[in-house]
PDB file of N, CA and C in Angstrom:
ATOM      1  N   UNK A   1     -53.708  -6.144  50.008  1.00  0.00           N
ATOM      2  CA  UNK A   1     -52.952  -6.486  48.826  1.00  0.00           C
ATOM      3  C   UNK A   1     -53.642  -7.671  48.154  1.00  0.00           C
ATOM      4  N   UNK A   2     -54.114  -7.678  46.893  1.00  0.00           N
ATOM      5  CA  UNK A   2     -54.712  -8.389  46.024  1.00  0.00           C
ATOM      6  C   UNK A   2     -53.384  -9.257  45.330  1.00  0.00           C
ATOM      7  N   UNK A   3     -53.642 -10.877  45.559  1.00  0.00           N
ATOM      8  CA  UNK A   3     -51.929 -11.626  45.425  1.00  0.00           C
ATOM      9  C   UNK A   3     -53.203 -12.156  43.881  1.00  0.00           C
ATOM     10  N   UNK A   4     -52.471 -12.816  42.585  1.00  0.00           N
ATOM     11  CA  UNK A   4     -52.697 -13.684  41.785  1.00  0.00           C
ATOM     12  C   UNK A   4     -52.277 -14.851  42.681  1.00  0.00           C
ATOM     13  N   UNK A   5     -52.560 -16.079  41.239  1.00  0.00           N
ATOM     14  CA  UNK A   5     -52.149 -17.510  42.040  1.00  0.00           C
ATOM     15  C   UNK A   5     -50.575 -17.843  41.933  1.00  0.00           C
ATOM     16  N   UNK A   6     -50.366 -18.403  42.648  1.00  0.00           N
ATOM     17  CA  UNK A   6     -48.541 -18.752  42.822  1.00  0.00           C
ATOM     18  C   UNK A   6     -48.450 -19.588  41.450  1.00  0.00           C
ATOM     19  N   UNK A   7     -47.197 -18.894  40.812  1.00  0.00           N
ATOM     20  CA  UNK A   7     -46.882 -19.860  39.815  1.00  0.00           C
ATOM     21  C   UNK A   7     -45.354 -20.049  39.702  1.00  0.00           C
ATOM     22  N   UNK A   8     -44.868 -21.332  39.380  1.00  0.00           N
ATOM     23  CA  UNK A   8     -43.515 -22.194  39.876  1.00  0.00           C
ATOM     24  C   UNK A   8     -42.807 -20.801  38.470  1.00  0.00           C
ATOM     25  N   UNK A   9     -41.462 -21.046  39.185  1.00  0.00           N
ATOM     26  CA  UNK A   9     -40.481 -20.063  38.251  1.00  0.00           C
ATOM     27  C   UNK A   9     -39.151 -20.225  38.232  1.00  0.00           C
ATOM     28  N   UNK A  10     -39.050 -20.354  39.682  1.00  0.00           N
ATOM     29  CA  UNK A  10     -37.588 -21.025  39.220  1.00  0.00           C
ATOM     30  C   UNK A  10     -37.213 -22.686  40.438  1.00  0.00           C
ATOM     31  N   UNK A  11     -35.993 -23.012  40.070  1.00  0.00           N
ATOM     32  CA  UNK A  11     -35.729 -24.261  41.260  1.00  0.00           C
ATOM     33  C   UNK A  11     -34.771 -23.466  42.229  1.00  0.00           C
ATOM     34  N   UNK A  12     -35.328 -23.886  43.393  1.00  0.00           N
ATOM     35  CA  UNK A  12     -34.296 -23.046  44.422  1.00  0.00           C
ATOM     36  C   UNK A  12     -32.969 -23.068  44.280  1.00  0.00           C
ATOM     37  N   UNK A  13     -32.514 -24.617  43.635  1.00  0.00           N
ATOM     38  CA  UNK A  13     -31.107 -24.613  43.777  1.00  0.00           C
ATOM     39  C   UNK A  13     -30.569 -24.004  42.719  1.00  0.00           C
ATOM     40  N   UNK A  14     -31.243 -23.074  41.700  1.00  0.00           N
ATOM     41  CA  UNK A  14     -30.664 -22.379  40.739  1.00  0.00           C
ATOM     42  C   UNK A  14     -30.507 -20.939  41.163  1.00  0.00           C
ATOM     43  N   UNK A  15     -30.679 -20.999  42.345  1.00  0.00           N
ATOM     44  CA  UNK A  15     -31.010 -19.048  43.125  1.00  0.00           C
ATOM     45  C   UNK A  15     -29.858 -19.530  44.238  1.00  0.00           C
ATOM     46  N   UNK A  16     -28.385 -19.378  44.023  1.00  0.00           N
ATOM     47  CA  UNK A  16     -27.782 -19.325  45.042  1.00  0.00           C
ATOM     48  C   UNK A  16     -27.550 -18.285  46.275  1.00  0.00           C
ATOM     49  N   UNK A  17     -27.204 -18.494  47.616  1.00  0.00           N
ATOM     50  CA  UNK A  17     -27.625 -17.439  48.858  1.00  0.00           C
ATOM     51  C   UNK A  17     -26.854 -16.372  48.025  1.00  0.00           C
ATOM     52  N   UNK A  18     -27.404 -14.873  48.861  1.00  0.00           N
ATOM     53  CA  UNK A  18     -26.578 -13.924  47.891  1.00  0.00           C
ATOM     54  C   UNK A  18     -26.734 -13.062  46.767  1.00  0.00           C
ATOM     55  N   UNK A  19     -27.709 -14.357  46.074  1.00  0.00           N
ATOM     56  CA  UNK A  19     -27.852 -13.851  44.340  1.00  0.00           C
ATOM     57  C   UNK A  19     -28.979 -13.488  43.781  1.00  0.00           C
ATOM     58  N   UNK A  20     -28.956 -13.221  42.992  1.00  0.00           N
ATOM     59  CA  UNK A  20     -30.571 -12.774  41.962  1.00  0.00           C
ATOM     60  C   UNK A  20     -30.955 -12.952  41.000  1.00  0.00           C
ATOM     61  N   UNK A  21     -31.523 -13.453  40.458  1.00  0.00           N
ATOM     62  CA  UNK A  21     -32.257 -13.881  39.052  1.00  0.00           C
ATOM     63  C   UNK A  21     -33.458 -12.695  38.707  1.00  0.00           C
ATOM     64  N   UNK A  22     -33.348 -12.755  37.449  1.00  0.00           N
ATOM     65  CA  UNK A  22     -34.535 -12.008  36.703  1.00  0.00           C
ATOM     66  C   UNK A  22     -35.672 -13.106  36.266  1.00  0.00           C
ATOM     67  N   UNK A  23     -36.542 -12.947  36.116  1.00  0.00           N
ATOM     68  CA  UNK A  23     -37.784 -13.646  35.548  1.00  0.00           C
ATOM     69  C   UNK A  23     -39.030 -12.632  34.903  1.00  0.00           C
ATOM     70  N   UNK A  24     -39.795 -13.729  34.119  1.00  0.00           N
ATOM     71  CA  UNK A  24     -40.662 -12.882  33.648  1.00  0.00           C
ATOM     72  C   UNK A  24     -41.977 -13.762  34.321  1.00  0.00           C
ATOM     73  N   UNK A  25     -43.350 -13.155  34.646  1.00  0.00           N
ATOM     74  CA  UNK A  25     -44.350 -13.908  35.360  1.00  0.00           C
ATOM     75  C   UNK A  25     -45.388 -13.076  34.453  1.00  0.00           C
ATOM     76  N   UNK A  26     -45.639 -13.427  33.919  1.00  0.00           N
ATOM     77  CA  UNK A  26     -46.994 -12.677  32.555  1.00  0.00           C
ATOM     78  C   UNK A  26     -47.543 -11.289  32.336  1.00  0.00           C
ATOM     79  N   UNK A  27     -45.848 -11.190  31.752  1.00  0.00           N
ATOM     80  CA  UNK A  27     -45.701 -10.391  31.221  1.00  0.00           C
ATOM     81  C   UNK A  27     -44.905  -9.246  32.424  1.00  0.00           C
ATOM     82  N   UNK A  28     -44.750  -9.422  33.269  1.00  0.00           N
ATOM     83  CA  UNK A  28     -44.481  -8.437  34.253  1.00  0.00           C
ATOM     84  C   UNK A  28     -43.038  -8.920  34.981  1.00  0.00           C
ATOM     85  N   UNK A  29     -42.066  -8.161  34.660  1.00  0.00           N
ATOM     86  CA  UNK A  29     -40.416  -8.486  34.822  1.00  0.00           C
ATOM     87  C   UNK A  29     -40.569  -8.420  36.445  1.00  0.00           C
ATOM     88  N   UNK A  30     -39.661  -9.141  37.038  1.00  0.00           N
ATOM     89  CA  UNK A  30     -39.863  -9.248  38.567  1.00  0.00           C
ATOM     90  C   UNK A  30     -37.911  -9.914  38.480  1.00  0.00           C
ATOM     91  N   UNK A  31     -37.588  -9.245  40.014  1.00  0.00           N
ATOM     92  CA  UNK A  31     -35.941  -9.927  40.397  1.00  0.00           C
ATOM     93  C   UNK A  31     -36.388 -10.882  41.909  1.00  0.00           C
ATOM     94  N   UNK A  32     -35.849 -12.363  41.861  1.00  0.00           N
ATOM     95  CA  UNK A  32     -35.790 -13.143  43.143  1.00  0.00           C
ATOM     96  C   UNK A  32     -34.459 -12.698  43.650  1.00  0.00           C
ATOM     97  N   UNK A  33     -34.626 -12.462  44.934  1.00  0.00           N
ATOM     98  CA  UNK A  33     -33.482 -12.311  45.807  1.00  0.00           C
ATOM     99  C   UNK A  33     -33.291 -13.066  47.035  1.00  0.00           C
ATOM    100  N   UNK A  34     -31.946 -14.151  46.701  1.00  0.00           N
ATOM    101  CA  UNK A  34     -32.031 -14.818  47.927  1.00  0.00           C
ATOM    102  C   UNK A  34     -30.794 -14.566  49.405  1.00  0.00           C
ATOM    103  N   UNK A  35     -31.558 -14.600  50.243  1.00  0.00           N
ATOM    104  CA  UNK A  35     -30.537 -13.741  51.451  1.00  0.00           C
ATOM    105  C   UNK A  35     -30.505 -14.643  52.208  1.00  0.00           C
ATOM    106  N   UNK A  36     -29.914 -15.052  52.939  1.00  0.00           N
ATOM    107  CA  UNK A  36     -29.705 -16.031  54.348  1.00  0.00           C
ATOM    108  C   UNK A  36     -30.867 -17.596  53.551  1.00  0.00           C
ATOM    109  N   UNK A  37     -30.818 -17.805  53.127  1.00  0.00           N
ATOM    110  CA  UNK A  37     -32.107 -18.718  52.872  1.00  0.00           C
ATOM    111  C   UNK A  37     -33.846 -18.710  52.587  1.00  0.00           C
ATOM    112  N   UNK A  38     -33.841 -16.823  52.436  1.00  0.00           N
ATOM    113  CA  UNK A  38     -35.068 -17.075  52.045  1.00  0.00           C
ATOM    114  C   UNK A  38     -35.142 -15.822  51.116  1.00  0.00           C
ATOM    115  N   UNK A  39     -35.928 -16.335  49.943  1.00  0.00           N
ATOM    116  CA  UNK A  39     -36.009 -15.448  49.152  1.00  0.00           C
ATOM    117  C   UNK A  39     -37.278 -14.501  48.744  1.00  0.00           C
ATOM    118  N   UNK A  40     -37.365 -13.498  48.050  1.00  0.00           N
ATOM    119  CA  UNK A  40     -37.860 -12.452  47.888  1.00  0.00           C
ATOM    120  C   UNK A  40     -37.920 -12.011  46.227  1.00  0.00           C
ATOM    121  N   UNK A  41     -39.341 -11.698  46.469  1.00  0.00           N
ATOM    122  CA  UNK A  41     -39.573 -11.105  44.723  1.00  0.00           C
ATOM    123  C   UNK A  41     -39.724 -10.027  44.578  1.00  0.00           C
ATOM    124  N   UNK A  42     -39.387  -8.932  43.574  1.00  0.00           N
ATOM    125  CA  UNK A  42     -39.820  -7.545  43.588  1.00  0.00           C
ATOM    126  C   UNK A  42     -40.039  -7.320  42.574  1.00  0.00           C
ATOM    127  N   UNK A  43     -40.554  -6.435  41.975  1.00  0.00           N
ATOM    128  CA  UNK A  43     -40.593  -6.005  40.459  1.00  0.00           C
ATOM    129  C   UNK A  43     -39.006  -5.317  39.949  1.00  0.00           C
ATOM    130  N   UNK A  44     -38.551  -5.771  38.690  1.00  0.00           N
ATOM    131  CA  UNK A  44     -37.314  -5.314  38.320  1.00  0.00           C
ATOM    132  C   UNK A  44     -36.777  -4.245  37.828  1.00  0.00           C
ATOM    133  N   UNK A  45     -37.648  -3.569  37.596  1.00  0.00           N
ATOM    134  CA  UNK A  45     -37.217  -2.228  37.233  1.00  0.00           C
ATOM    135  C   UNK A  45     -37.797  -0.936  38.428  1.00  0.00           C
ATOM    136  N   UNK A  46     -36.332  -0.423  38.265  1.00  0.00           N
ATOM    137  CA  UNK A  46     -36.118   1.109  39.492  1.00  0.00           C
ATOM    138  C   UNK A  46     -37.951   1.716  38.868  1.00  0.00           C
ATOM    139  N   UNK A  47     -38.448   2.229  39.951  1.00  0.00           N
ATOM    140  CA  UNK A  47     -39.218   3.118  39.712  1.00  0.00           C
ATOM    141  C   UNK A  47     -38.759   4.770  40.236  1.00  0.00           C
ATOM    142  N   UNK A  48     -37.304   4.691  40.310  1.00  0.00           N
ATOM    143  CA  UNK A  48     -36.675   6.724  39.785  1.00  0.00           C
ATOM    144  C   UNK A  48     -36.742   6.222  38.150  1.00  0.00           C
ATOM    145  N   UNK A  49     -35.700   5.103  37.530  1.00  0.00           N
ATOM    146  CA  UNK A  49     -35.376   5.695  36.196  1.00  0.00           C
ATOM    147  C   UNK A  49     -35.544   4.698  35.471  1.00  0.00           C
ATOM    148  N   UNK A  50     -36.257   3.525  35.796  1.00  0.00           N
ATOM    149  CA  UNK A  50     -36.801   2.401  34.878  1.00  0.00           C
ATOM    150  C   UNK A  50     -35.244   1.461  34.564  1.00  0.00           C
ATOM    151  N   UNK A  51     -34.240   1.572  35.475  1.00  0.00           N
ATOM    152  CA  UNK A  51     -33.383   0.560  35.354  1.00  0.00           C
ATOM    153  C   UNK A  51     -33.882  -0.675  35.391  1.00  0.00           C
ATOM    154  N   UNK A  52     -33.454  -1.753  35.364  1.00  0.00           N
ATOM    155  CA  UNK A  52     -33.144  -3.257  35.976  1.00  0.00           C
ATOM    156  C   UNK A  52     -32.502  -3.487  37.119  1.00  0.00           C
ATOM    157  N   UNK A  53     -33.337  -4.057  38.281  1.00  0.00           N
ATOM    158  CA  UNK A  53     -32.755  -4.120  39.751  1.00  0.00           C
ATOM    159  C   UNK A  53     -31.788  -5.077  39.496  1.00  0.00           C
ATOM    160  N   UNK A  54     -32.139  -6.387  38.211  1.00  0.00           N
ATOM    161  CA  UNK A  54     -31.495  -7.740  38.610  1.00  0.00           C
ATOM    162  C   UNK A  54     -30.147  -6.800  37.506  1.00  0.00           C
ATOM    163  N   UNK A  55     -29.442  -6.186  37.461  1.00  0.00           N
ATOM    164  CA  UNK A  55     -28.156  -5.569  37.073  1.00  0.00           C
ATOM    165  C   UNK A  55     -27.435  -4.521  38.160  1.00  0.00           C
ATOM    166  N   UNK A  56     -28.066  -4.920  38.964  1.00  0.00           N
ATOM    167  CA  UNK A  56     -27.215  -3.517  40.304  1.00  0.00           C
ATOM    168  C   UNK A  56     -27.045  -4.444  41.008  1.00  0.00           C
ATOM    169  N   UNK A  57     -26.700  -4.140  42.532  1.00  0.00           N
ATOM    170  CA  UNK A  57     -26.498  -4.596  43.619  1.00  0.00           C
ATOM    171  C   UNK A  57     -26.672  -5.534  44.818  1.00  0.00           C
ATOM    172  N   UNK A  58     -26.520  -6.353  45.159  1.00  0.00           N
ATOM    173  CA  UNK A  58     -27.715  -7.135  46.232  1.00  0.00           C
ATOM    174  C   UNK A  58     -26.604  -7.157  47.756  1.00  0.00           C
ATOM    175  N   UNK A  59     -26.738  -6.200  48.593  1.00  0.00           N
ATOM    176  CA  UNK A  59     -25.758  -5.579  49.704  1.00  0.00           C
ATOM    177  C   UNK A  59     -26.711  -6.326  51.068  1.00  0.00           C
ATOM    178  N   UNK A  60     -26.782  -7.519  51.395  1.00  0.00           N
ATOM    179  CA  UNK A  60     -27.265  -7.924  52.625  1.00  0.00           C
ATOM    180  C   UNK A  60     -29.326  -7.825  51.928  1.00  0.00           C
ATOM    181  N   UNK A  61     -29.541  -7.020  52.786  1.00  0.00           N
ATOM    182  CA  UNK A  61     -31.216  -6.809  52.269  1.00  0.00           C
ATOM    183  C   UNK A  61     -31.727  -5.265  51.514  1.00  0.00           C
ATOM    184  N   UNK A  62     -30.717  -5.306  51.107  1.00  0.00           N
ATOM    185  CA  UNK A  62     -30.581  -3.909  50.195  1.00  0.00           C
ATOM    186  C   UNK A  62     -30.382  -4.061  48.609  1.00  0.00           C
ATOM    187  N   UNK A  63     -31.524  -3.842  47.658  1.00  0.00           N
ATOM    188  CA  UNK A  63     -31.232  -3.688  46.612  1.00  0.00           C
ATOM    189  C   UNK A  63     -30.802  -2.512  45.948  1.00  0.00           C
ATOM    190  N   UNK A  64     -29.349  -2.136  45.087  1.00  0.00           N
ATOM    191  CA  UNK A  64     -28.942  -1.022  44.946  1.00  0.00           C
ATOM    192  C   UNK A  64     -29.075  -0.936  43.408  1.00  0.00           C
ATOM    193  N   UNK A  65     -30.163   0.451  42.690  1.00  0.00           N
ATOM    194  CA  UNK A  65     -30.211   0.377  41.586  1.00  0.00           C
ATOM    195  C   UNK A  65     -28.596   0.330  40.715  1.00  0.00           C
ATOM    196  N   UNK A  66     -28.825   0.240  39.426  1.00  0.00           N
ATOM    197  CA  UNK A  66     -27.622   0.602  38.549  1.00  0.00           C
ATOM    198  C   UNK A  66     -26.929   1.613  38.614  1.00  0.00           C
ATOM    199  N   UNK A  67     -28.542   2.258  38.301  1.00  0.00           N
ATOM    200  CA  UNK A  67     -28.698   3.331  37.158  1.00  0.00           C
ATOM    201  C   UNK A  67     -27.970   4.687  37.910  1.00  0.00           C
ATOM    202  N   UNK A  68     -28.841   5.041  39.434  1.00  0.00           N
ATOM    203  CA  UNK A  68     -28.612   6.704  40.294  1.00  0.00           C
ATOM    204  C   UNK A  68     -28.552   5.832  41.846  1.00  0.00           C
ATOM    205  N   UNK A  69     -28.389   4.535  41.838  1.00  0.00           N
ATOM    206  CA  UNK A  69     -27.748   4.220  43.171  1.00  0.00           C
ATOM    207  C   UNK A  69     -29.093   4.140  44.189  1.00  0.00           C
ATOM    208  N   UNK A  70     -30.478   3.996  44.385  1.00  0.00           N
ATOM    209  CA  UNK A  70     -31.238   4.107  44.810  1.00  0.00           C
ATOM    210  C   UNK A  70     -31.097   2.581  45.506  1.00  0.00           C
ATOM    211  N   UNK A  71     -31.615   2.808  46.790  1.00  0.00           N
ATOM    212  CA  UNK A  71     -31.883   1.414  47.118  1.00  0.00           C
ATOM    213  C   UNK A  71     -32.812   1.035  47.381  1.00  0.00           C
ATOM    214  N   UNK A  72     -33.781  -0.211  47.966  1.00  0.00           N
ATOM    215  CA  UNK A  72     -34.621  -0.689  48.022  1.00  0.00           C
ATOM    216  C   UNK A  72     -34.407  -1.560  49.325  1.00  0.00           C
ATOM    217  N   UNK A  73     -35.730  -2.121  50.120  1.00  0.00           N
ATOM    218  CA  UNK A  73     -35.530  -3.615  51.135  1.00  0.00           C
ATOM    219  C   UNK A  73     -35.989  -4.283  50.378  1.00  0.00           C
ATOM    220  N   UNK A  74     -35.437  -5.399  50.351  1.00  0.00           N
ATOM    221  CA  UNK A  74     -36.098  -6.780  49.411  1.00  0.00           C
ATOM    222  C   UNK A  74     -36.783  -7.275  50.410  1.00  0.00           C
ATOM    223  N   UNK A  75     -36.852  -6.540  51.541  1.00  0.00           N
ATOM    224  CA  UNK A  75     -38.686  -7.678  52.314  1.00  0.00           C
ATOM    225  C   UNK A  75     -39.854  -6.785  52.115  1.00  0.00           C
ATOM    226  N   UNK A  76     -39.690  -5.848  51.560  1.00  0.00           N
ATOM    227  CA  UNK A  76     -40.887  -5.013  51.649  1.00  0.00           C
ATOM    228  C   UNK A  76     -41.487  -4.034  49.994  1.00  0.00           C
ATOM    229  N   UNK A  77     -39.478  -3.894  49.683  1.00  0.00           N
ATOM    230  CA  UNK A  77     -39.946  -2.933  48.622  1.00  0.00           C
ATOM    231  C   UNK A  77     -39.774  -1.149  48.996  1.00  0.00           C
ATOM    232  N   UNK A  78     -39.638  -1.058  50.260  1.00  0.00           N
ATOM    233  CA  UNK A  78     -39.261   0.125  51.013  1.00  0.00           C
ATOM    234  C   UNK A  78     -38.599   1.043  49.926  1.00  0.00           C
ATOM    235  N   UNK A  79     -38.325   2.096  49.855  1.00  0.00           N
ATOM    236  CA  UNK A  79     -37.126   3.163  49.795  1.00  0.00           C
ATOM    237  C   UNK A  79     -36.301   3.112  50.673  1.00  0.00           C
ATOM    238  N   UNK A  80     -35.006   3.104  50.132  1.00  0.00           N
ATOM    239  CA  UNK A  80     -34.273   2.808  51.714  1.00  0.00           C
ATOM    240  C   UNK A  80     -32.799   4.290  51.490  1.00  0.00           C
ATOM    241  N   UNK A  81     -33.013   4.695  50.052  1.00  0.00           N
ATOM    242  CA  UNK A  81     -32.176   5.700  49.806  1.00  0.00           C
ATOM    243  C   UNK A  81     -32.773   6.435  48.515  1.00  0.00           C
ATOM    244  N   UNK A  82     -32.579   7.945  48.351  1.00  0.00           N
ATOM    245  CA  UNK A  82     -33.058   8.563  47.273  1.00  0.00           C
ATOM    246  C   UNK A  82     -31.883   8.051  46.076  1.00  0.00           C
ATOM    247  N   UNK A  83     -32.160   8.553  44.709  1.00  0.00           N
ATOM    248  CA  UNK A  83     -33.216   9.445  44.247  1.00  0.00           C
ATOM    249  C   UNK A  83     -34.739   9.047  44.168  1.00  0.00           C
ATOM    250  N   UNK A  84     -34.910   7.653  44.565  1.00  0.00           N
ATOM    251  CA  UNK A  84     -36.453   7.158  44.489  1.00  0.00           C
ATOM    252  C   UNK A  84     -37.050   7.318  45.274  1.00  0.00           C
ATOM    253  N   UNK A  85     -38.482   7.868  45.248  1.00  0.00           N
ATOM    254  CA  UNK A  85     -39.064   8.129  45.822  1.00  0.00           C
ATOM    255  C   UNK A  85     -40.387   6.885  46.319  1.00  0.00           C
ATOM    256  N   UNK A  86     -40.436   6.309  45.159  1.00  0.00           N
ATOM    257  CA  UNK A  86     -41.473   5.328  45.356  1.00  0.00           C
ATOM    258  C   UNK A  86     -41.067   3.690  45.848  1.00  0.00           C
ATOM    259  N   UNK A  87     -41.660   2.957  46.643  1.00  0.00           N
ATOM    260  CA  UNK A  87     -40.913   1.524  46.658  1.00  0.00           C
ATOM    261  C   UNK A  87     -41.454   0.722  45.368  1.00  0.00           C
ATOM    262  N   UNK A  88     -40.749  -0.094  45.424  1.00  0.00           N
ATOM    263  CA  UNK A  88     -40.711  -1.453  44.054  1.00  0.00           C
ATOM    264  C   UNK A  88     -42.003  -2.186  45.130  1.00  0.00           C
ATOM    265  N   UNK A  89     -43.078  -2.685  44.305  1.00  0.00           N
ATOM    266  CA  UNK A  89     -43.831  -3.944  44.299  1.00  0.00           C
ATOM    267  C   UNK A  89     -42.912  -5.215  44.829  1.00  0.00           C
ATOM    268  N   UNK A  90     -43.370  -5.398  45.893  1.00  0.00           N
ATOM    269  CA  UNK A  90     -43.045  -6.840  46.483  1.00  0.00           C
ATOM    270  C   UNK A  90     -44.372  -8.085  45.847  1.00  0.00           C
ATOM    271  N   UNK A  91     -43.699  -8.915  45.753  1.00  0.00           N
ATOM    272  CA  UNK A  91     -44.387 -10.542  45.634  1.00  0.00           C
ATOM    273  C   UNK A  91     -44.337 -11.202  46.646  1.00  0.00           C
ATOM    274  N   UNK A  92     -45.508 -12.006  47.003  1.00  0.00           N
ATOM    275  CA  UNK A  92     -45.362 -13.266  47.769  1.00  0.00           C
ATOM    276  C   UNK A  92     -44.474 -13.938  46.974  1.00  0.00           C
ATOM    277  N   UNK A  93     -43.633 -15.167  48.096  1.00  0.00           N
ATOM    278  CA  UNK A  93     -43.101 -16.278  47.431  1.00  0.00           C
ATOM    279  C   UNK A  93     -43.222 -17.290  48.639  1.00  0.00           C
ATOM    280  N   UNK A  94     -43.296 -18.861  47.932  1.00  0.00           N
ATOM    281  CA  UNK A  94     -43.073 -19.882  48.942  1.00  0.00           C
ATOM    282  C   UNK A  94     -42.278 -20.432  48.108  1.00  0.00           C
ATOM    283  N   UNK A  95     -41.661 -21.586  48.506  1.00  0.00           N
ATOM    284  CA  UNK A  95     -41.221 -22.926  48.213  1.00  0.00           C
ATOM    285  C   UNK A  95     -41.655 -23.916  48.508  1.00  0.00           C
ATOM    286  N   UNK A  96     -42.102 -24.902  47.375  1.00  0.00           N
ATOM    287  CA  UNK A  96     -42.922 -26.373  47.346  1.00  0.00           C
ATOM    288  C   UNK A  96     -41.881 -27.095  46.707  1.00  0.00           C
ATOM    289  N   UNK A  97     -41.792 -28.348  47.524  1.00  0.00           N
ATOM    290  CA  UNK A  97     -40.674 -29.113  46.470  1.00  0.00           C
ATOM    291  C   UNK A  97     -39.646 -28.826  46.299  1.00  0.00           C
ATOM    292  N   UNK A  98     -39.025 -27.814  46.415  1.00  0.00           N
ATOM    293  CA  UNK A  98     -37.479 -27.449  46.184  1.00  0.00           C
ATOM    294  C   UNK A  98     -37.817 -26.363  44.497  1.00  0.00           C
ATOM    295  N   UNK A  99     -39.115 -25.712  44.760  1.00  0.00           N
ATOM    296  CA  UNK A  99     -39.243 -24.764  43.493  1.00  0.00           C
ATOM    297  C   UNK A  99     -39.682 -23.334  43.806  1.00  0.00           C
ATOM    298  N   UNK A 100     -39.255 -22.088  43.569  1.00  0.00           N
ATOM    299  CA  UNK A 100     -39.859 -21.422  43.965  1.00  0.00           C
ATOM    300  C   UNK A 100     -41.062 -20.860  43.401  1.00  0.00           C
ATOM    301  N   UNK A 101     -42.317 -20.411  44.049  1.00  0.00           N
ATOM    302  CA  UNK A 101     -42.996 -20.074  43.248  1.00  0.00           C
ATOM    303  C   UNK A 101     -43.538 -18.635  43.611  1.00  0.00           C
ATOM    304  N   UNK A 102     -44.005 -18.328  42.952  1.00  0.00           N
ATOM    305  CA  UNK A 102     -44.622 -16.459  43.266  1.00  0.00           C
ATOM    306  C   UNK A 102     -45.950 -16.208  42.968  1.00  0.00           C
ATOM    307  N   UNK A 103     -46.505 -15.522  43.904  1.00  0.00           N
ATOM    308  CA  UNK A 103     -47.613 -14.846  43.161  1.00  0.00           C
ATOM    309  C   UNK A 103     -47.693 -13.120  43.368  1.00  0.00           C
ATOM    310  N   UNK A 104     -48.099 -13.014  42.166  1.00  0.00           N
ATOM    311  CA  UNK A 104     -47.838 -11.319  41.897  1.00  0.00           C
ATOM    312  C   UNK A 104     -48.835 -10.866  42.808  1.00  0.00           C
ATOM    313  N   UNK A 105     -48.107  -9.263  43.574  1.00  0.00           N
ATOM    314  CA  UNK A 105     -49.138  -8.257  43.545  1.00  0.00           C
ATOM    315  C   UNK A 105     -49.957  -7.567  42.838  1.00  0.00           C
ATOM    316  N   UNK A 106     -51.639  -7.513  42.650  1.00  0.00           N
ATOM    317  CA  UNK A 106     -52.049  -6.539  42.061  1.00  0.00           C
ATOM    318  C   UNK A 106     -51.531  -5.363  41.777  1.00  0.00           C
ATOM    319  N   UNK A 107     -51.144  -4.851  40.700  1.00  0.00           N
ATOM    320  CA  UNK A 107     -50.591  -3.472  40.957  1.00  0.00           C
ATOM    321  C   UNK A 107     -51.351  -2.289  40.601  1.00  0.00           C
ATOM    322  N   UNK A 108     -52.383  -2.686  41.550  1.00  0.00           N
ATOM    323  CA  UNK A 108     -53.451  -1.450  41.470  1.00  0.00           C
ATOM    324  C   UNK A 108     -54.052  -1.379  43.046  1.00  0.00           C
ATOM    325  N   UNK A 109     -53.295  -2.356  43.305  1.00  0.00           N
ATOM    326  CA  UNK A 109     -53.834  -2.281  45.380  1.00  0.00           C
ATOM    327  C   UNK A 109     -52.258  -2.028  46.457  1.00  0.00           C
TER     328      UNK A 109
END
């Protein structure tokens, strides 16, 4: 997996446990998901029907689309239920400082 460089996006304490934020990282929509204390980036839109992940569900480590109910793992990006067939792009993320930052997957590797 080919990562870009980490770039700051949001402050942790604006990602409460539980919840999800949308962001944009140049040009490429991505949802943070934070679970027990550590969070997770994916790309935001379903790849069944081009929903928005950060408008559906966040069920433990399960992202549940809007749109046809598809789910996802937010540690991997998995399929974890049809109608999708393909997983969502995962991101690295760390935290420096109390910020989170990401760096994208190539999305050609």
């Amino acid at each position: 997996m080919v990562l870009s460089e980490f770039v700051r996006v949001l402050n942790l304490a604006d990602l409460r446990e539980g919840r999800m934020k949308s962001c944009v990282i140049r040009e490429r929509e991505i949802v943070l998901c934070n679970v027990k204390g550590e969070v997770y980036a994916l790309d935001n839109v379903c790849t069944h029907a081009l929903a928005r992940m950060s408008e559906g569900r966040l069920k433990g480590t399960r992202l549940i689309c809007p749109m046809h109910g598809a789910a996802f793992d937010i540690r991997n990006g998995a399929v974890l239920s049809s109608p999708a067939t393909q997983p969502l792009a995962s991101h690295a993320v760390r935290v420096v400082d109390g910020a989170i930052e990401v760096a994208l997957q190539d999305p050609s590797s």
